[in-house]
PDB file of N, CA and C in Angstrom:
ATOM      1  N   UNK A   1      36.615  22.473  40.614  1.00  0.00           N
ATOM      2  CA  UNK A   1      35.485  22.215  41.459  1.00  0.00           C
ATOM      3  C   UNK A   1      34.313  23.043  40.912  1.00  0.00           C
ATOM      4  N   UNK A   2      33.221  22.270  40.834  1.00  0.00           N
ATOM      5  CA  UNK A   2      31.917  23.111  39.935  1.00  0.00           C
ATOM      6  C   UNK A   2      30.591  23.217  41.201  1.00  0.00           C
ATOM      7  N   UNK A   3      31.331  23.981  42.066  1.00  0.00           N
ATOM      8  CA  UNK A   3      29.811  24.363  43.326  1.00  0.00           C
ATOM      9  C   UNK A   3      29.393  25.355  43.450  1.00  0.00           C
ATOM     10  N   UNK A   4      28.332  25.587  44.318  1.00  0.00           N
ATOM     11  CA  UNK A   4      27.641  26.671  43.969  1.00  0.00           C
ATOM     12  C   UNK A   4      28.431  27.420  45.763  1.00  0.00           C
ATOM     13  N   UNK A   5      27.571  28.321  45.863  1.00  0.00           N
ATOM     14  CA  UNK A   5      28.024  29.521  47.068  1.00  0.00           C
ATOM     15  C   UNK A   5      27.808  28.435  48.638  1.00  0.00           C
ATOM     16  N   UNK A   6      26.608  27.840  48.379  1.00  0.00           N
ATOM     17  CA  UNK A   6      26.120  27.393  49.369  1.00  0.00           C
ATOM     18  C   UNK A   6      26.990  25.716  49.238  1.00  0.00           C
ATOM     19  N   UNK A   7      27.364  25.155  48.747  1.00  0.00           N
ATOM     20  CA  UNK A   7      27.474  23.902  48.951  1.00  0.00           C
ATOM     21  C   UNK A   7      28.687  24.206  49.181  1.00  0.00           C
ATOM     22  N   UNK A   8      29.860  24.730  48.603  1.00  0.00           N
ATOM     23  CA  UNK A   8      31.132  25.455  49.214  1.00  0.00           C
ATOM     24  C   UNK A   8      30.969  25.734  50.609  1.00  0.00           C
ATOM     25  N   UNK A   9      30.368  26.350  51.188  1.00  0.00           N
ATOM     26  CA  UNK A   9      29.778  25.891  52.933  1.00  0.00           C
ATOM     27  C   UNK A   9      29.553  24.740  53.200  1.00  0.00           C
ATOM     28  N   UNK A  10      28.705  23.905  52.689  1.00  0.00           N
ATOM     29  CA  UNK A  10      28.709  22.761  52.991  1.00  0.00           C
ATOM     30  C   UNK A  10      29.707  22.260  53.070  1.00  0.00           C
ATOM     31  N   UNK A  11      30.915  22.279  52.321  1.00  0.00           N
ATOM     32  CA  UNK A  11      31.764  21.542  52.292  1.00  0.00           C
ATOM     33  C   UNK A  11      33.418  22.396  53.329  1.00  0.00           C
ATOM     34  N   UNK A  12      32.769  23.358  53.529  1.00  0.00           N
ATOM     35  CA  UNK A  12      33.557  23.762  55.111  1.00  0.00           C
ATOM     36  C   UNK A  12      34.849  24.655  54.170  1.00  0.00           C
ATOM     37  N   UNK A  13      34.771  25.590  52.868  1.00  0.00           N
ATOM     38  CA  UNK A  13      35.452  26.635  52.113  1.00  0.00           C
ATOM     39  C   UNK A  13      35.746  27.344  52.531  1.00  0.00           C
ATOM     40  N   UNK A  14      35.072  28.123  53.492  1.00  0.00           N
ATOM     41  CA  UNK A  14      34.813  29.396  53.822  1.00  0.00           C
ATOM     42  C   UNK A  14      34.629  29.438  55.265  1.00  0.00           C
ATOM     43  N   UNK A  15      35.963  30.897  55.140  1.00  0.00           N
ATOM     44  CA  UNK A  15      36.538  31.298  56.848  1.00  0.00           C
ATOM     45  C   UNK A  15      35.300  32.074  57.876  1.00  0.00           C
ATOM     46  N   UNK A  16      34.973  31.067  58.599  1.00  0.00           N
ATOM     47  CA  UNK A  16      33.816  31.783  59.256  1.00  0.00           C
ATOM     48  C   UNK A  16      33.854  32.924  60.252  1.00  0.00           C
ATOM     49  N   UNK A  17      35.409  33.282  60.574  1.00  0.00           N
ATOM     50  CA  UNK A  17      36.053  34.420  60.886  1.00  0.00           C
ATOM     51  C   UNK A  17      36.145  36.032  59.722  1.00  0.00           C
ATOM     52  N   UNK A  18      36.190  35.249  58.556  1.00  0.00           N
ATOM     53  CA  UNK A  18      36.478  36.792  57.756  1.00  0.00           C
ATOM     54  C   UNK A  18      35.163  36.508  56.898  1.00  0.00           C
ATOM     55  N   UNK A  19      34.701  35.387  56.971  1.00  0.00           N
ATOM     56  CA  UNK A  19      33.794  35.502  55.749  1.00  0.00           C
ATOM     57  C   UNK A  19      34.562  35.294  54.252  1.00  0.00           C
ATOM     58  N   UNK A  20      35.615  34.573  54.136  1.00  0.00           N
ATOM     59  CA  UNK A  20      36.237  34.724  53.219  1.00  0.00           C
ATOM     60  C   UNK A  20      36.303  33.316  52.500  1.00  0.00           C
ATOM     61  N   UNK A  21      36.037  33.280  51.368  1.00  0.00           N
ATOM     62  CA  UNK A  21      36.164  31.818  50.909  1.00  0.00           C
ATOM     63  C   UNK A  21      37.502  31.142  50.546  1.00  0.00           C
ATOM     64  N   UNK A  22      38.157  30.067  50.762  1.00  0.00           N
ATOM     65  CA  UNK A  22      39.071  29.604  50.410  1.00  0.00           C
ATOM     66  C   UNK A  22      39.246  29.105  48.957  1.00  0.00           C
ATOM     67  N   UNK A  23      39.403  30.449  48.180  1.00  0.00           N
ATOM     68  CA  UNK A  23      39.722  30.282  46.777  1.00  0.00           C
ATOM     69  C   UNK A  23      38.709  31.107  46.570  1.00  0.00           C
ATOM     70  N   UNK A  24      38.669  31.144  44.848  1.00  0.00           N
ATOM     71  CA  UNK A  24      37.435  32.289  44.291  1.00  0.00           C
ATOM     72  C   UNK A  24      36.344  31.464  43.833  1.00  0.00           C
ATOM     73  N   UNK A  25      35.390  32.473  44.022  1.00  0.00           N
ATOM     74  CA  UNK A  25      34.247  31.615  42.656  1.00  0.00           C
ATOM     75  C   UNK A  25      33.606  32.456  41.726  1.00  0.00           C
ATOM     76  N   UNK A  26      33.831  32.026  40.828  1.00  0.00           N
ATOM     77  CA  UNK A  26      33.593  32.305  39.498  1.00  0.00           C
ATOM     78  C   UNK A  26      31.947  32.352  39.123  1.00  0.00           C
ATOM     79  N   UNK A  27      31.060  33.187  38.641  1.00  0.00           N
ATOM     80  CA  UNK A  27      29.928  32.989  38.492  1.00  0.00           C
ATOM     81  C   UNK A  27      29.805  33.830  37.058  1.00  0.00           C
ATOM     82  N   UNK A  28      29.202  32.666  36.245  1.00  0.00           N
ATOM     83  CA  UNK A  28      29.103  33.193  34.686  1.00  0.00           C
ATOM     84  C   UNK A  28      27.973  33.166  34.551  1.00  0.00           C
ATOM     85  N   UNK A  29      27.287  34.633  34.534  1.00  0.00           N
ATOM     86  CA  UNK A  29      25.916  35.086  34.158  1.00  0.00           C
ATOM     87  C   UNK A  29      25.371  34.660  32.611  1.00  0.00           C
ATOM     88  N   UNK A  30      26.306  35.348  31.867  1.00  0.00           N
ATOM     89  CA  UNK A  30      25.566  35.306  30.357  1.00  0.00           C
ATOM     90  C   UNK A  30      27.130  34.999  29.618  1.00  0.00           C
ATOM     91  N   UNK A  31      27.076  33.864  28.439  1.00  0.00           N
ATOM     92  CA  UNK A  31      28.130  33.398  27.605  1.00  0.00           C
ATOM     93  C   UNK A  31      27.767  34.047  26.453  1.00  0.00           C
ATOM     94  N   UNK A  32      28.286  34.365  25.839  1.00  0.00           N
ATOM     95  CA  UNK A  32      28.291  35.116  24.016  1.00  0.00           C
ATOM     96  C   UNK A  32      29.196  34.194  23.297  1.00  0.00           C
ATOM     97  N   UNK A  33      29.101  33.237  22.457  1.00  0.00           N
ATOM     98  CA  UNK A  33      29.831  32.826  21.630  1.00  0.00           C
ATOM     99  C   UNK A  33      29.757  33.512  20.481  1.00  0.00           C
ATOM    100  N   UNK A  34      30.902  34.583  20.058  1.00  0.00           N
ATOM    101  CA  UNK A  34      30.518  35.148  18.526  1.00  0.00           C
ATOM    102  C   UNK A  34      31.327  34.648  17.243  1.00  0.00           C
ATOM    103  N   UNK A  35      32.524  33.216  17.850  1.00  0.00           N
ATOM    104  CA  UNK A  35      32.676  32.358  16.568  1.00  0.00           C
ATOM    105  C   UNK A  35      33.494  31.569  17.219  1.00  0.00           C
ATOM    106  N   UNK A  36      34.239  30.177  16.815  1.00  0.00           N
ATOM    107  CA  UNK A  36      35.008  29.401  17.277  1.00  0.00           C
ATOM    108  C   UNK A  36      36.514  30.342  18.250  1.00  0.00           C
ATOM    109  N   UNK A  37      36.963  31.373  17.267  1.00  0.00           N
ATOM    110  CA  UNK A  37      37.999  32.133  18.248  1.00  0.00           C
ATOM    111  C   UNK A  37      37.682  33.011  18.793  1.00  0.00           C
ATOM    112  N   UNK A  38      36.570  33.474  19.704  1.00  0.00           N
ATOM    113  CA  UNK A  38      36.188  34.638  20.376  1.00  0.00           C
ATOM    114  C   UNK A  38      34.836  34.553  21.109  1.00  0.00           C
ATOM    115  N   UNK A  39      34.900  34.862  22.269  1.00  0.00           N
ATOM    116  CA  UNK A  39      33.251  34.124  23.460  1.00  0.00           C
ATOM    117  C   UNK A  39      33.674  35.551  24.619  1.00  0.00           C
ATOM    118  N   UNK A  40      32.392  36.036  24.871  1.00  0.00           N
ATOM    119  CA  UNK A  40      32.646  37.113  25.895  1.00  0.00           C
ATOM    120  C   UNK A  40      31.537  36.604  27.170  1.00  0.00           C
ATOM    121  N   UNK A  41      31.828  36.497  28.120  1.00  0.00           N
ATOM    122  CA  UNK A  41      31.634  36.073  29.622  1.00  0.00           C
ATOM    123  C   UNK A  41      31.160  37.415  30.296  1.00  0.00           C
ATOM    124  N   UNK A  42      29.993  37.663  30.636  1.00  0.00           N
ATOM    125  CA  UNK A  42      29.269  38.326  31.662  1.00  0.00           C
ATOM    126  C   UNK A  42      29.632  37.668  33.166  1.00  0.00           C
ATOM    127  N   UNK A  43      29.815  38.403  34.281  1.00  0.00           N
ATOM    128  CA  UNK A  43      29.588  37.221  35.325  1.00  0.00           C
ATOM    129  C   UNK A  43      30.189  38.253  36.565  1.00  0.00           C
ATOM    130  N   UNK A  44      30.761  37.287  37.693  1.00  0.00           N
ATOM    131  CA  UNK A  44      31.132  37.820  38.603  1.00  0.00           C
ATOM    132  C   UNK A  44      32.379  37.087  39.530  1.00  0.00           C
ATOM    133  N   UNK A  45      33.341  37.628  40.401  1.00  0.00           N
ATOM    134  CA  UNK A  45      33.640  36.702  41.088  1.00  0.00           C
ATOM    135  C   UNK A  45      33.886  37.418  42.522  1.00  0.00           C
ATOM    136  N   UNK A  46      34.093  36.440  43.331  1.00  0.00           N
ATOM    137  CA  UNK A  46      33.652  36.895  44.699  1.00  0.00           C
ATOM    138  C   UNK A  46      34.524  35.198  45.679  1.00  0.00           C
ATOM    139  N   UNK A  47      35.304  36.385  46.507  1.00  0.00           N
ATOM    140  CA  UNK A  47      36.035  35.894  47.547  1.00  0.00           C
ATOM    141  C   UNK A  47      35.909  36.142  49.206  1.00  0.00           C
ATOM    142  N   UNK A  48      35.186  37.529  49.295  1.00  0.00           N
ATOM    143  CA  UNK A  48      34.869  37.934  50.132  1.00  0.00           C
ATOM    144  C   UNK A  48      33.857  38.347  50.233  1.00  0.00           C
ATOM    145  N   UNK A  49      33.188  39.042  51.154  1.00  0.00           N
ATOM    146  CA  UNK A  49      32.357  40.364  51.183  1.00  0.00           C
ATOM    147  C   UNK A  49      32.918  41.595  50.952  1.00  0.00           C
ATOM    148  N   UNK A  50      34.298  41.920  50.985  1.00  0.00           N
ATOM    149  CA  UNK A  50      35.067  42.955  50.113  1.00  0.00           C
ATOM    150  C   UNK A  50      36.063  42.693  49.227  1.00  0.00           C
ATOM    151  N   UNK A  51      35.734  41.483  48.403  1.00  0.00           N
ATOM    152  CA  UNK A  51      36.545  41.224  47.650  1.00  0.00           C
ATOM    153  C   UNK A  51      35.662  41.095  46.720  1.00  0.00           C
ATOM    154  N   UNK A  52      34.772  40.935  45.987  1.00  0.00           N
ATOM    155  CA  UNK A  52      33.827  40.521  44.617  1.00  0.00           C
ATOM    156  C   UNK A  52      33.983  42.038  43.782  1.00  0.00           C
ATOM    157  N   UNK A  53      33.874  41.306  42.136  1.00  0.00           N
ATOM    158  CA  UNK A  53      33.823  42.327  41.557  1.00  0.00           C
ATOM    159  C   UNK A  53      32.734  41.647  40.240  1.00  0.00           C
ATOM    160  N   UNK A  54      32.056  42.127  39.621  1.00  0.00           N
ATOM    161  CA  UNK A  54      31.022  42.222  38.230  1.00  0.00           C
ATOM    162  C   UNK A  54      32.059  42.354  37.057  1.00  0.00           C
ATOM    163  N   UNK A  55      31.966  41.594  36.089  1.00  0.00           N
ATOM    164  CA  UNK A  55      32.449  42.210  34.700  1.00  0.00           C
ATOM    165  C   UNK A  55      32.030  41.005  33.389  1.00  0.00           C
ATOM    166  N   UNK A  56      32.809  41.821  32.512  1.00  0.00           N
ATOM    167  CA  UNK A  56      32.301  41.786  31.352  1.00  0.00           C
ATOM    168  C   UNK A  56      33.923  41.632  30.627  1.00  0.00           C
ATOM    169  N   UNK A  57      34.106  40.591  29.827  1.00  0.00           N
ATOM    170  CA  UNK A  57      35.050  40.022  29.392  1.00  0.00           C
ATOM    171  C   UNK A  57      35.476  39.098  28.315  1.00  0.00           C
ATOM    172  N   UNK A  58      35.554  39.949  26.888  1.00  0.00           N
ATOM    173  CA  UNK A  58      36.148  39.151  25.793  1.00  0.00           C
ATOM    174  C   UNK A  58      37.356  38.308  25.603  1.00  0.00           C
ATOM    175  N   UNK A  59      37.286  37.405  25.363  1.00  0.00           N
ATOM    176  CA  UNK A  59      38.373  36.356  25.045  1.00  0.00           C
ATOM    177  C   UNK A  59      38.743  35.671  23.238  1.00  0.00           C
ATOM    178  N   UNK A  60      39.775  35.964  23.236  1.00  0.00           N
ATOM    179  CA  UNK A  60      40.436  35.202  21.471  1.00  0.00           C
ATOM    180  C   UNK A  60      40.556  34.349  21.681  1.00  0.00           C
ATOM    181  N   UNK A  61      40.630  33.564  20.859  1.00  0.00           N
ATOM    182  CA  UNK A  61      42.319  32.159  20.593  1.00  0.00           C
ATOM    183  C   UNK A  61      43.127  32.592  20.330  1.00  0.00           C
ATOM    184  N   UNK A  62      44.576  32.437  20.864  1.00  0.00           N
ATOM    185  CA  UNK A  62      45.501  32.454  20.061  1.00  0.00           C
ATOM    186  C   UNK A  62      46.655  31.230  19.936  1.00  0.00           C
ATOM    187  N   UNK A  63      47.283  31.225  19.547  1.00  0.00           N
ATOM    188  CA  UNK A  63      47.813  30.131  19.399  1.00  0.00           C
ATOM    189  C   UNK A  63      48.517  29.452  20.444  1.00  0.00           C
ATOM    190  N   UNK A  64      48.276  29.925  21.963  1.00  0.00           N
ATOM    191  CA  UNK A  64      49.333  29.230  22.725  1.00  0.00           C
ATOM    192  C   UNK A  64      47.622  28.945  23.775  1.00  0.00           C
ATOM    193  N   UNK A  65      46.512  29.343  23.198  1.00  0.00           N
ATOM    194  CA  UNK A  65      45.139  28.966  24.715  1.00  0.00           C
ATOM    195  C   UNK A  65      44.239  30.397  23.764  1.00  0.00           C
ATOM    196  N   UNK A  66      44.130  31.265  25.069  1.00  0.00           N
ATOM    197  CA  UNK A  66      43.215  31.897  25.001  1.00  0.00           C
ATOM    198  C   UNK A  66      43.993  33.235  25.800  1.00  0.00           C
ATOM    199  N   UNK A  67      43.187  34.544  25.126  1.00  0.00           N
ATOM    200  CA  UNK A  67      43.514  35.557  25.786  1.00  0.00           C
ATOM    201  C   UNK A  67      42.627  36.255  25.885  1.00  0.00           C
ATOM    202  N   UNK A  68      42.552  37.467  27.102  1.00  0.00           N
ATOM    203  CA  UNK A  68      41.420  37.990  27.277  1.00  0.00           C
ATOM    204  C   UNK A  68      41.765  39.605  26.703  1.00  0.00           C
ATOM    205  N   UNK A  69      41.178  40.212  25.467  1.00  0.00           N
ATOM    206  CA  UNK A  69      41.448  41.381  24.704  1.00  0.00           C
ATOM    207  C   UNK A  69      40.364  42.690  25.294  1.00  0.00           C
ATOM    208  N   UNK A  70      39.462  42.008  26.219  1.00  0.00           N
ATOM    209  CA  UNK A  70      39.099  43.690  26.643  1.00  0.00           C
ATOM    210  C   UNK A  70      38.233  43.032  27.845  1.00  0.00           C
ATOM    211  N   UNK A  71      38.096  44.101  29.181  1.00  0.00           N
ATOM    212  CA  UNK A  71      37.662  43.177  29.868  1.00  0.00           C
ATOM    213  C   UNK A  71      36.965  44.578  31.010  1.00  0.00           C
ATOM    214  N   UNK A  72      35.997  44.897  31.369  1.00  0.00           N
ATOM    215  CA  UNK A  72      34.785  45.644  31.705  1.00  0.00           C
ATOM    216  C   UNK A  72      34.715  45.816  33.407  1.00  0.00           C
ATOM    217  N   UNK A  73      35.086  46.490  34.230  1.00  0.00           N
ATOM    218  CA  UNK A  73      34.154  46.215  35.506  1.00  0.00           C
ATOM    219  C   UNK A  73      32.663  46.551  35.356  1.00  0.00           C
ATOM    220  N   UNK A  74      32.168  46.523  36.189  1.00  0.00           N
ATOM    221  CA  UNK A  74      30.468  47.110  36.417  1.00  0.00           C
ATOM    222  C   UNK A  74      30.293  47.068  37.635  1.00  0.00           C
ATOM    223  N   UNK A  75      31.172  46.755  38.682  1.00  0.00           N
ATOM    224  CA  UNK A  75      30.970  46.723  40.215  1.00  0.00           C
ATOM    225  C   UNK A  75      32.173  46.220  40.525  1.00  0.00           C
ATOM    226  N   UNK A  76      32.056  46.937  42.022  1.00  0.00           N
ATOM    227  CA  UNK A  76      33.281  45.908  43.299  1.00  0.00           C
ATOM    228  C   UNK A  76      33.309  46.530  44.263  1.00  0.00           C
ATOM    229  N   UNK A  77      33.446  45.399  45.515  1.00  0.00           N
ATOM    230  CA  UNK A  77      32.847  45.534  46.683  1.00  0.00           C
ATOM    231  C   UNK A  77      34.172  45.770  47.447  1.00  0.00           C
TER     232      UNK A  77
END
């Protein structure tokens, strides 16, 4: 599902008791592609109002998908 914070409300996601969304969302600030096997993801994700966290997160190829080889907080709530 590709929605934003607000249309996820719209579409009735989120527990209007905890404030909690039904499932996560993913928010990718800034993409780095630095070659076909390796892309690092700025961003955030957020489930709650005490559940979100900020980071920063390199990813390889390897031969079975993708793996993530170093991976940053910068916040969490």
């Amino acid at each position: 599902m590709f929605d934003s914070y607000h249309q996820l409300i719209e579409k009735n996601k989120l527990d209007p008791k905890t404030n909690s969304l039904y499932g996560i969302l993913l928010n990718i600030e800034k993409l780095e592609i630095h070659s076909p096997e390796s892309v690092t993801i700025i961003g955030g994700k957020y489930r709650s109002p005490l559940g979100a966290a900020g980071f920063t997160a390199t990813w390889k190829k390897t031969k079975d998908g993708r793996e993530a080889v170093k991976v940053t907080d910068h916040w969490i709530s």
